[in-house]
ModelCIF file with pLDDT and N, C-alpha, C, O atoms, coordinates in Angstrom:
data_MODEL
#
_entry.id   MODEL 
#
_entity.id                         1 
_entity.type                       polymer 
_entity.pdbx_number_of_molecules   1 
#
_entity_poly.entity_id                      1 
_entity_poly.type                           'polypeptide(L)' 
_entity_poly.nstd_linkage                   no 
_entity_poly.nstd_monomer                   no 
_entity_poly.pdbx_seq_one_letter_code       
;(UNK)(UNK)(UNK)(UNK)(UNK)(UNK)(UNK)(UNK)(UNK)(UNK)(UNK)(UNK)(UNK)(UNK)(UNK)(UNK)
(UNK)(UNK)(UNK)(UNK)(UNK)(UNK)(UNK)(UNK)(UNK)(UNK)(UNK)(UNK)(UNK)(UNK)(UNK)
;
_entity_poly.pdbx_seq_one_letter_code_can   XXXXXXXXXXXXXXXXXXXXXXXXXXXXXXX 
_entity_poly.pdbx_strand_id                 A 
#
loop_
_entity_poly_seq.entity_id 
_entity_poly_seq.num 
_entity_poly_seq.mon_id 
_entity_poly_seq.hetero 
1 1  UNK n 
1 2  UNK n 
1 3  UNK n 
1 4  UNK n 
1 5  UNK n 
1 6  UNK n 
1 7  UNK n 
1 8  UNK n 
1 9  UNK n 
1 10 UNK n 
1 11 UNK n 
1 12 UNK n 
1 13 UNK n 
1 14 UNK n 
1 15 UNK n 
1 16 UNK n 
1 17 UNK n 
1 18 UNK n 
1 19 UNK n 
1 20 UNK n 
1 21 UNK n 
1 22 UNK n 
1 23 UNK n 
1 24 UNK n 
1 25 UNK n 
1 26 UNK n 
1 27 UNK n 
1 28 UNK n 
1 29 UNK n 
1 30 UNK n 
1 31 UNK n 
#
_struct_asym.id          A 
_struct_asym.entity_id   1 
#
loop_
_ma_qa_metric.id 
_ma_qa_metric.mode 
_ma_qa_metric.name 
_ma_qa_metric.software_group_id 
_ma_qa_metric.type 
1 global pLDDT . pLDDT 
2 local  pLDDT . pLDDT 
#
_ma_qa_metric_global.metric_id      1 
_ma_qa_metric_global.metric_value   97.74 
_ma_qa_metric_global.model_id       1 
_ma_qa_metric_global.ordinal_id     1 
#
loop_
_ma_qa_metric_local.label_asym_id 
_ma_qa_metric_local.label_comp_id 
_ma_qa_metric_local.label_seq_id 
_ma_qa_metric_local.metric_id 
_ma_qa_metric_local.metric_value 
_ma_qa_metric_local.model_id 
_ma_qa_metric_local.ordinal_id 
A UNK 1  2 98.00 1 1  
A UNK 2  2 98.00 1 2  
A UNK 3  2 98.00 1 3  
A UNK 4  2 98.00 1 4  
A UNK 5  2 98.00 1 5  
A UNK 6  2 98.00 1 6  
A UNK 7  2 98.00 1 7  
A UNK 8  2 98.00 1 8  
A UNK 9  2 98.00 1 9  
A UNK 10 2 98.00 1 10 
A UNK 11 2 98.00 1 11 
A UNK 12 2 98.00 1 12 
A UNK 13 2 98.00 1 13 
A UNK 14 2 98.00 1 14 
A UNK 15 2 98.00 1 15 
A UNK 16 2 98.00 1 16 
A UNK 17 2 98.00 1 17 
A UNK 18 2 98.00 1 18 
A UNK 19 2 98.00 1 19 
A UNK 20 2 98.00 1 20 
A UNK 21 2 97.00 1 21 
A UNK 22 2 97.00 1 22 
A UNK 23 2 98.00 1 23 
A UNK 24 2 98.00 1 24 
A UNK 25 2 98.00 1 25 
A UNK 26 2 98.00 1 26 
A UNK 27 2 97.00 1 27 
A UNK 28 2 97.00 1 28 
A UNK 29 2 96.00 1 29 
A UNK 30 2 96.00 1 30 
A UNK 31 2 98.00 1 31 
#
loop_
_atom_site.group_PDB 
_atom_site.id 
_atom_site.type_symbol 
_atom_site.label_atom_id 
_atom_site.label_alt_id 
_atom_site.label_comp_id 
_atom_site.label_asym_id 
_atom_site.label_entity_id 
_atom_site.label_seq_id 
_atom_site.pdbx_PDB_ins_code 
_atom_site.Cartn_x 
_atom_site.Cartn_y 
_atom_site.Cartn_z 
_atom_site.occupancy 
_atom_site.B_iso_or_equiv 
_atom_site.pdbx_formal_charge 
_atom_site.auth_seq_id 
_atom_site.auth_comp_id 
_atom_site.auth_asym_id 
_atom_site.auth_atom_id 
_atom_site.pdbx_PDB_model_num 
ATOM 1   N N  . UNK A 1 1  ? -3.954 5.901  1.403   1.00 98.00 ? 1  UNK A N  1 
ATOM 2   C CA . UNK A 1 1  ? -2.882 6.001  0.404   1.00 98.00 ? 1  UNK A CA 1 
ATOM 3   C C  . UNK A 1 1  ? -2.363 4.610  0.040   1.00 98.00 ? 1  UNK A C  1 
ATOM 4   O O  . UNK A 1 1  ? -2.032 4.291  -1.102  1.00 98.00 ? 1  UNK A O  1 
ATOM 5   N N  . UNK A 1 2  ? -2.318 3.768  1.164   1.00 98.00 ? 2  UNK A N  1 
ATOM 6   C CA . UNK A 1 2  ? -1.409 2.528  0.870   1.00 98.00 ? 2  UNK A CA 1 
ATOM 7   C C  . UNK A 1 2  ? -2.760 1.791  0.057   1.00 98.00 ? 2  UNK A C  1 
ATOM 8   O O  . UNK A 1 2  ? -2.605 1.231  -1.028  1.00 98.00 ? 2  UNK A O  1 
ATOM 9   N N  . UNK A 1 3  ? -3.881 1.864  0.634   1.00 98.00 ? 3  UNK A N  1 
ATOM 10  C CA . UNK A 1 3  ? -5.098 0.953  -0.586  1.00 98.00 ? 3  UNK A CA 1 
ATOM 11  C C  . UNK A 1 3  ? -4.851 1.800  -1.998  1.00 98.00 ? 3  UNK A C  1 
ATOM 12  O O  . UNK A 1 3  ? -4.962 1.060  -2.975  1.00 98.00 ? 3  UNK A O  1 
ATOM 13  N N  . UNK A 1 4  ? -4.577 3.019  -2.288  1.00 98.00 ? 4  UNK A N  1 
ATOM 14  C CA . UNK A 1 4  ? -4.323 2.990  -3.775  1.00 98.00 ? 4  UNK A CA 1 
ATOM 15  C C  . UNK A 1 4  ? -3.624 2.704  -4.780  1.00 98.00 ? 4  UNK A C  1 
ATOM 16  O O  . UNK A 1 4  ? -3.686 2.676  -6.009  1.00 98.00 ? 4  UNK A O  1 
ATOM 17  N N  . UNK A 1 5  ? -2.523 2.372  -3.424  1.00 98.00 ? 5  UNK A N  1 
ATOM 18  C CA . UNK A 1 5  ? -1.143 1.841  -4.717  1.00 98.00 ? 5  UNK A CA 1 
ATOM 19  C C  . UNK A 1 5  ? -1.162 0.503  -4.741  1.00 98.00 ? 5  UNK A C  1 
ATOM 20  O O  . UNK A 1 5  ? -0.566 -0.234 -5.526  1.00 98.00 ? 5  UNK A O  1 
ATOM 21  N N  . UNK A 1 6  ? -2.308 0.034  -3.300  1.00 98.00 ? 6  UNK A N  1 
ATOM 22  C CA . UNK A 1 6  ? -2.254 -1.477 -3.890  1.00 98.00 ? 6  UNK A CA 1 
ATOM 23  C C  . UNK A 1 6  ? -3.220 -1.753 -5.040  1.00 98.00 ? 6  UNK A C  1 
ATOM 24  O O  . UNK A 1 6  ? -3.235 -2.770 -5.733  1.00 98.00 ? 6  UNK A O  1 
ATOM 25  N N  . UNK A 1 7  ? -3.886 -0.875 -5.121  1.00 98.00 ? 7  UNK A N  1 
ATOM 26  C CA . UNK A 1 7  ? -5.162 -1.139 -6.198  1.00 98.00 ? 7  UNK A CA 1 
ATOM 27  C C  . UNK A 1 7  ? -4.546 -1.127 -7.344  1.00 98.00 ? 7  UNK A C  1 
ATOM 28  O O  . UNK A 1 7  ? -4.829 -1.961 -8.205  1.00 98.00 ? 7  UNK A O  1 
ATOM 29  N N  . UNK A 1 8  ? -3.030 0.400  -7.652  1.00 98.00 ? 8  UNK A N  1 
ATOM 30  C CA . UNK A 1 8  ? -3.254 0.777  -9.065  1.00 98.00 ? 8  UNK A CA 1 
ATOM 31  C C  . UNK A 1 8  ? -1.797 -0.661 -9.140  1.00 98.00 ? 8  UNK A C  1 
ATOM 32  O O  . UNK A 1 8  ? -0.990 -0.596 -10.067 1.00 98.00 ? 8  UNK A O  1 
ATOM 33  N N  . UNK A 1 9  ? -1.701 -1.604 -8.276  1.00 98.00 ? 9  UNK A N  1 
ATOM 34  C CA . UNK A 1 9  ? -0.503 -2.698 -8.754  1.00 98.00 ? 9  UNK A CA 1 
ATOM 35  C C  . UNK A 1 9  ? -1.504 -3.998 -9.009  1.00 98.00 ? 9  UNK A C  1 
ATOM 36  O O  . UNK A 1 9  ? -1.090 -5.116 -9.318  1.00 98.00 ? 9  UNK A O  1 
ATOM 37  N N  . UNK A 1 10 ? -2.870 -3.652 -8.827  1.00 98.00 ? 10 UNK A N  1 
ATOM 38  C CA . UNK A 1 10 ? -3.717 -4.926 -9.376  1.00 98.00 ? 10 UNK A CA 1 
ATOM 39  C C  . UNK A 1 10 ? -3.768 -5.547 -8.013  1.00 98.00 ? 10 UNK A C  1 
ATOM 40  O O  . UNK A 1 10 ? -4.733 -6.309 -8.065  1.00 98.00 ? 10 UNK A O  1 
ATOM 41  N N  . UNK A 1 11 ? -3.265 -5.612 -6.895  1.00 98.00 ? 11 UNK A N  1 
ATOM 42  C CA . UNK A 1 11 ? -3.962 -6.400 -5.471  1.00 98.00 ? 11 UNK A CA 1 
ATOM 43  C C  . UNK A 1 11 ? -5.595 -6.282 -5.209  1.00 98.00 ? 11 UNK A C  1 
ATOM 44  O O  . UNK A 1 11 ? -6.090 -5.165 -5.059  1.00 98.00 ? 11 UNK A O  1 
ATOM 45  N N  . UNK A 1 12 ? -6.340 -7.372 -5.164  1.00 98.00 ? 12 UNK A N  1 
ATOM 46  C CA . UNK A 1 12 ? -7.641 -7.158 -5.104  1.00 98.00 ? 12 UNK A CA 1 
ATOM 47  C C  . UNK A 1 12 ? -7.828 -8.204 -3.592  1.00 98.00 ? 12 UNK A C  1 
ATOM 48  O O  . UNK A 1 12 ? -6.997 -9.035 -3.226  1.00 98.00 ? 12 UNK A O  1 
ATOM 49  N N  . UNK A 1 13 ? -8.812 -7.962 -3.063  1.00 98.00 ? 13 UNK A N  1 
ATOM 50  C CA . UNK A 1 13 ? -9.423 -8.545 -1.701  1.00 98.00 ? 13 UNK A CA 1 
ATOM 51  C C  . UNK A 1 13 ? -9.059 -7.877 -0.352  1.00 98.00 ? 13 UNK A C  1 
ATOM 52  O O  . UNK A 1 13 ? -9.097 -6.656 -0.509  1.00 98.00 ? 13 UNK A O  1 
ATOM 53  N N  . UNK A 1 14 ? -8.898 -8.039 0.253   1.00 98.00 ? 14 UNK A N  1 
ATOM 54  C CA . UNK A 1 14 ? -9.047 -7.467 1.809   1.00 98.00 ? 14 UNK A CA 1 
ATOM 55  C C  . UNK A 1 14 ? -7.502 -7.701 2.805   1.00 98.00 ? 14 UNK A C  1 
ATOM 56  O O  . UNK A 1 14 ? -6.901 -8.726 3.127   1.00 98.00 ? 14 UNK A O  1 
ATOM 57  N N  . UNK A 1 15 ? -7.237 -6.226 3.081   1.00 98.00 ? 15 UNK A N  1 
ATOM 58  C CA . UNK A 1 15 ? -5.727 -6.280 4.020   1.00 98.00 ? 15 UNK A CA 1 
ATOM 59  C C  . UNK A 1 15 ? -6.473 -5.619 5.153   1.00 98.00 ? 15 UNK A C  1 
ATOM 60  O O  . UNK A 1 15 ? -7.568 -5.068 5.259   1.00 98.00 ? 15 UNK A O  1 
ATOM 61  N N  . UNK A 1 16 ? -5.158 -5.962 6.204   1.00 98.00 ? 16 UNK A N  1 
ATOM 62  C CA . UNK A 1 16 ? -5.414 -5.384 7.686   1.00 98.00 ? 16 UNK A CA 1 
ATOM 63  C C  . UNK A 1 16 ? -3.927 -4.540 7.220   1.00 98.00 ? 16 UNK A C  1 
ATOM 64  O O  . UNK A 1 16 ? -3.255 -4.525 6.189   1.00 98.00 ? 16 UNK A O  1 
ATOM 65  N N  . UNK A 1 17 ? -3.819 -3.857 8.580   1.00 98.00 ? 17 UNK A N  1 
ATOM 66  C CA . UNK A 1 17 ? -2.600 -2.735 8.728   1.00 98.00 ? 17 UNK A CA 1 
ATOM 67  C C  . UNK A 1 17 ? -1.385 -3.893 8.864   1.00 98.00 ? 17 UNK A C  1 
ATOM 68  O O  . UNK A 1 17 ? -0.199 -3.631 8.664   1.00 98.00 ? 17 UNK A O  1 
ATOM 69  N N  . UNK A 1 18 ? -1.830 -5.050 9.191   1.00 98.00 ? 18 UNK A N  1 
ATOM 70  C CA . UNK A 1 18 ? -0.640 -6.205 9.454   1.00 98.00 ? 18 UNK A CA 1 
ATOM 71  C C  . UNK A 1 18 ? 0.520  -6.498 7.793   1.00 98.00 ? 18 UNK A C  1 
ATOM 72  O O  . UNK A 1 18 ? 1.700  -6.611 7.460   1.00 98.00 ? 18 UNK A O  1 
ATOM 73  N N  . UNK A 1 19 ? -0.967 -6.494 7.195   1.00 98.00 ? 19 UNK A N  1 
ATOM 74  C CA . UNK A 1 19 ? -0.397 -6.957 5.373   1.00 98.00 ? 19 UNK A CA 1 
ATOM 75  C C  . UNK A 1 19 ? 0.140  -5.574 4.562   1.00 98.00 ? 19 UNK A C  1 
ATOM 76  O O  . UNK A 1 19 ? 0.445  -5.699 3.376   1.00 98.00 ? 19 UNK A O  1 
ATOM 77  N N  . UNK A 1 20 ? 0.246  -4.328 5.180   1.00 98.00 ? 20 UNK A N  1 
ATOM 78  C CA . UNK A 1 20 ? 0.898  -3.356 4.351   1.00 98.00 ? 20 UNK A CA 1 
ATOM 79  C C  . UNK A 1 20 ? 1.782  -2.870 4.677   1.00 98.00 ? 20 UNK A C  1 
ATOM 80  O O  . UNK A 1 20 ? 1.837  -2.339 5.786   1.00 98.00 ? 20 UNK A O  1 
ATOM 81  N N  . UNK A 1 21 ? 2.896  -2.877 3.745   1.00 97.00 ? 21 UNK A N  1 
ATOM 82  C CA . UNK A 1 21 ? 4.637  -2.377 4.193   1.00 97.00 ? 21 UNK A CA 1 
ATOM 83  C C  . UNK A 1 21 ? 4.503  -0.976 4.660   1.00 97.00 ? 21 UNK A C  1 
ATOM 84  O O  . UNK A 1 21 ? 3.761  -0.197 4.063   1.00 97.00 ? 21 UNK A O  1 
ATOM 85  N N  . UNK A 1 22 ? 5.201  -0.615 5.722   1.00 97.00 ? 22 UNK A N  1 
ATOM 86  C CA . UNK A 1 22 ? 5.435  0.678  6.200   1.00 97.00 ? 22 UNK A CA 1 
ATOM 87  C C  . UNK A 1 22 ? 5.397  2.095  5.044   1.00 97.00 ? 22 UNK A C  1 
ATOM 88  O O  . UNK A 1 22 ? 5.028  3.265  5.147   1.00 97.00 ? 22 UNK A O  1 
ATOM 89  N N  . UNK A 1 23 ? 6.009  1.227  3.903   1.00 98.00 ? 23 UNK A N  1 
ATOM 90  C CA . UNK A 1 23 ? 6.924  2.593  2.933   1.00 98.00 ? 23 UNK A CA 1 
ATOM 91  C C  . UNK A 1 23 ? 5.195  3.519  1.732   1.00 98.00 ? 23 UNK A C  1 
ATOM 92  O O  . UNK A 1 23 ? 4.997  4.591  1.160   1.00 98.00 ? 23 UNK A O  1 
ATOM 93  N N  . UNK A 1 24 ? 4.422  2.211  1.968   1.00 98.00 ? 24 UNK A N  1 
ATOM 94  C CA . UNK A 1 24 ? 3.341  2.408  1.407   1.00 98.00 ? 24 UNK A CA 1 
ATOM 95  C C  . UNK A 1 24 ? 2.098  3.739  1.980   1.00 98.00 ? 24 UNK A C  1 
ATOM 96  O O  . UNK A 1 24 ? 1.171  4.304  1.400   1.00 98.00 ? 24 UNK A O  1 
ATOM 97  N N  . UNK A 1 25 ? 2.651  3.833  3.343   1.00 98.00 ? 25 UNK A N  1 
ATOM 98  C CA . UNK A 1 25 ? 1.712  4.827  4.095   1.00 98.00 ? 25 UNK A CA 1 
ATOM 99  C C  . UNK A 1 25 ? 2.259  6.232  3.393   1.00 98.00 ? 25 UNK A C  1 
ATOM 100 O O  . UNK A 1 25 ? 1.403  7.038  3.028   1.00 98.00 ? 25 UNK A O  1 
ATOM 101 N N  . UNK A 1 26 ? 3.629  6.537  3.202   1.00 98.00 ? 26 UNK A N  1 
ATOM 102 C CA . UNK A 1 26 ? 3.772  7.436  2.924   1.00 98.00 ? 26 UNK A CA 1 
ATOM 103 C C  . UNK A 1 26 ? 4.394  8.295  1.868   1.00 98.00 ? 26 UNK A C  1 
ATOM 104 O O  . UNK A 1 26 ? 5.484  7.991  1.383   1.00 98.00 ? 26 UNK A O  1 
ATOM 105 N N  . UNK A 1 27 ? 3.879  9.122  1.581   1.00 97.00 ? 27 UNK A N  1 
ATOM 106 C CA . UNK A 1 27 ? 4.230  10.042 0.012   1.00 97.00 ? 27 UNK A CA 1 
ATOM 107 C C  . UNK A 1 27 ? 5.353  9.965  -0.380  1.00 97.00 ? 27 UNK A C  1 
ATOM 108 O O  . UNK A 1 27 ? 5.811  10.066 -1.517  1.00 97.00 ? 27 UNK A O  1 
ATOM 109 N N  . UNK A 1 28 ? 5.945  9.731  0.833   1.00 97.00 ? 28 UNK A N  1 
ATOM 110 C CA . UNK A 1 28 ? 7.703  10.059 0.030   1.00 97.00 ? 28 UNK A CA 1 
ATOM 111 C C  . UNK A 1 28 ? 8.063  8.794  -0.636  1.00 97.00 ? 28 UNK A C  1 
ATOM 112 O O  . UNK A 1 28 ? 7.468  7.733  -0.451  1.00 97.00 ? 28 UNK A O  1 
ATOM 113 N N  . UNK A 1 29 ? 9.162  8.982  -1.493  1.00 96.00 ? 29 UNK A N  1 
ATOM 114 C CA . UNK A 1 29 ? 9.276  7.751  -2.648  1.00 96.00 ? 29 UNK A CA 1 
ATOM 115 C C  . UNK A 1 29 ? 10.381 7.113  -1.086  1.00 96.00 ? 29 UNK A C  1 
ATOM 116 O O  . UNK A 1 29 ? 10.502 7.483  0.082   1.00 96.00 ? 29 UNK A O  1 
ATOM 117 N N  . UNK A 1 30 ? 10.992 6.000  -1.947  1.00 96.00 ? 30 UNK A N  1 
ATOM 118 C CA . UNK A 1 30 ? 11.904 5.184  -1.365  1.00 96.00 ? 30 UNK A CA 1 
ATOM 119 C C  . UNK A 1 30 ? 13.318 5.689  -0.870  1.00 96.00 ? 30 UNK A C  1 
ATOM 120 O O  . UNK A 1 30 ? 13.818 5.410  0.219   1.00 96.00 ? 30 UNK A O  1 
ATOM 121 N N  . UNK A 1 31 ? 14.022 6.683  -2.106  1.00 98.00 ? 31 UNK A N  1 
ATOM 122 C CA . UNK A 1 31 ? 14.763 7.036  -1.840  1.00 98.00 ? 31 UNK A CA 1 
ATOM 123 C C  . UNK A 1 31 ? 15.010 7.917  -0.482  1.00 98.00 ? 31 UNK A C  1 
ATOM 124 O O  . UNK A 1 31 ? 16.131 8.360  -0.229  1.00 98.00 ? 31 UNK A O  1 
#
């Protein structure tokens, strides 16, 4: 989930679990 929203914000090349914010793993919005 978190590689698609970095994809559909244009991030291209290679993350570990280190480089992705917590809020990104999961479905629920922010609020």
């Amino acid at each position: 989930r978190a590689v698609a929203r970095l994809a559909s914000e244009g991030v291209s090349g290679c993350k570990t679990v280190f480089d992705v914010a917590p809020s990104y793993l999961s479905p629920l919005s922010g609020e």
